[in-house]
Protein backbone atom coordinates (compact mmCIF):
# COMPACT_ATOMS: atom_id res chain seq x y z
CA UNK A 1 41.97 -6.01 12.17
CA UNK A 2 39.40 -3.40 11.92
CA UNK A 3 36.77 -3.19 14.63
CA UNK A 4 33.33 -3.01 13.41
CA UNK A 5 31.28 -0.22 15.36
CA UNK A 6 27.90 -0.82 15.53
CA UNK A 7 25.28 2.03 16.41
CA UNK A 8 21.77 1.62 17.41
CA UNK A 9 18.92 1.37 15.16
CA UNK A 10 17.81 4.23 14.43
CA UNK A 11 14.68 6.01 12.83
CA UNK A 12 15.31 9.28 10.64
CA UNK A 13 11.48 10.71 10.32
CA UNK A 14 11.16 14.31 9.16
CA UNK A 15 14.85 15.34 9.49
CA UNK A 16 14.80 13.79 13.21
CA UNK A 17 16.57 10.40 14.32
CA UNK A 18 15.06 8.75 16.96
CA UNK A 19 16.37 5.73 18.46
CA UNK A 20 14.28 2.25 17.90
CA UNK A 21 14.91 1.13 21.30
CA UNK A 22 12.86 4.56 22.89
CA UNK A 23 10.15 3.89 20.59
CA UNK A 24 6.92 2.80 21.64
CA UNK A 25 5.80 -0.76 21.08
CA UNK A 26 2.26 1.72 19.22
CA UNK A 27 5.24 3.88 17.27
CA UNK A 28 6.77 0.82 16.18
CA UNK A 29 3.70 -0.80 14.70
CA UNK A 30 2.74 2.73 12.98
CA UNK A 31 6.64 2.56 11.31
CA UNK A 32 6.14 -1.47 10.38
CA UNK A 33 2.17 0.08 8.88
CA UNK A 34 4.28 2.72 6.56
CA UNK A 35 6.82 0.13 5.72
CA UNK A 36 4.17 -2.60 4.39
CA UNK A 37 2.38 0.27 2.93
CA UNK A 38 5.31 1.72 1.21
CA UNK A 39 5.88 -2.23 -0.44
CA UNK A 40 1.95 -2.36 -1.41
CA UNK A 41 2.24 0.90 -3.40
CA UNK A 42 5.37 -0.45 -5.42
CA UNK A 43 3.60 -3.58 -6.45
CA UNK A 44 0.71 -1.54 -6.93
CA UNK A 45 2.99 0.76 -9.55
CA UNK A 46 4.30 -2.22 -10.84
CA UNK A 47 1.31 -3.78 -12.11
CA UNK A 48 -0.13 -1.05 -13.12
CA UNK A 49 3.23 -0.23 -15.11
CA UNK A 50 2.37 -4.22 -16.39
CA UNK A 51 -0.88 -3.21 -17.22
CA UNK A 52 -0.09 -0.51 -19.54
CA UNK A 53 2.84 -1.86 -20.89
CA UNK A 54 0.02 -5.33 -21.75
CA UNK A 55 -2.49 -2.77 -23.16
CA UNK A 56 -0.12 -0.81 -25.42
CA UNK A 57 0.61 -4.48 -27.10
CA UNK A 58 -2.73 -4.92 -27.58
CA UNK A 59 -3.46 -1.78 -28.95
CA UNK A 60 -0.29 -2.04 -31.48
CA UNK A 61 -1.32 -5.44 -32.30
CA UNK A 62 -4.94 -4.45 -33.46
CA UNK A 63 -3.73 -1.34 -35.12
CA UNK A 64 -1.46 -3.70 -36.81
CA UNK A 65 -4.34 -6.42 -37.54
CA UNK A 66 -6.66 -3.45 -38.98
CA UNK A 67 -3.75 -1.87 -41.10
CA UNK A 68 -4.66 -3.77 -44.26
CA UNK A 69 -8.52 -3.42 -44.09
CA UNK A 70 -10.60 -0.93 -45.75
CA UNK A 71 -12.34 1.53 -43.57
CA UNK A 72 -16.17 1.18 -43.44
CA UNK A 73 -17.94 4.08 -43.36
CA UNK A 74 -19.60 5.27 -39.98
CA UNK A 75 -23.01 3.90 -38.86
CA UNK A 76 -25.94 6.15 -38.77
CA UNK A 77 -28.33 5.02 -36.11
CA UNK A 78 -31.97 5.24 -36.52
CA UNK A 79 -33.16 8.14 -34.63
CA UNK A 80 -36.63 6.79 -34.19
CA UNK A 81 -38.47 7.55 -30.88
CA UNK A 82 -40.59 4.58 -30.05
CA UNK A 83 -43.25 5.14 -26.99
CA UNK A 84 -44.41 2.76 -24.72
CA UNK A 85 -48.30 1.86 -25.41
């Protein structure tokens, strides 16, 4: 039978370990801060991933609707100043 050895938690910050258990309860709640934050920022990248990924199929589906349709030419707007009376 092999004996499992189990070692205290540890946290490895900036090429240190530190040991959970001589953490302070304020050190602690900074670490579980970073943690949460480091979750936000993947869903963040994943719907912004989503996002571009959605807008590219829109794009290709317009450029795919418009494909068959005859360009117009451009709009020349009427440079007319109108003042106030």
């Amino acid at each position: 039978m092999t004996e499992e050895v189990k070692s205290d938690p540890t946290l490895n910050f900036n090429a240190k370990h530190y040991k959970l258990d001589s953490l302070s309860d304020q050190q602690k709640y900074l670490i579980a801060q970073i943690q949460d934050l480091d979750t936000q920022i993947q869903q963040i990248e994943a719907r912004l991933h989503q996002g571009q990924m959605a807008k590219k199929g829109f794009t290709d589906a317009l450029e795919e609707s418009l494909a068959g349709l005859q360009e117009e030419p451009p709009v020349v707007e009427d440079e007319t100043i109108v003042t106030g009376a």
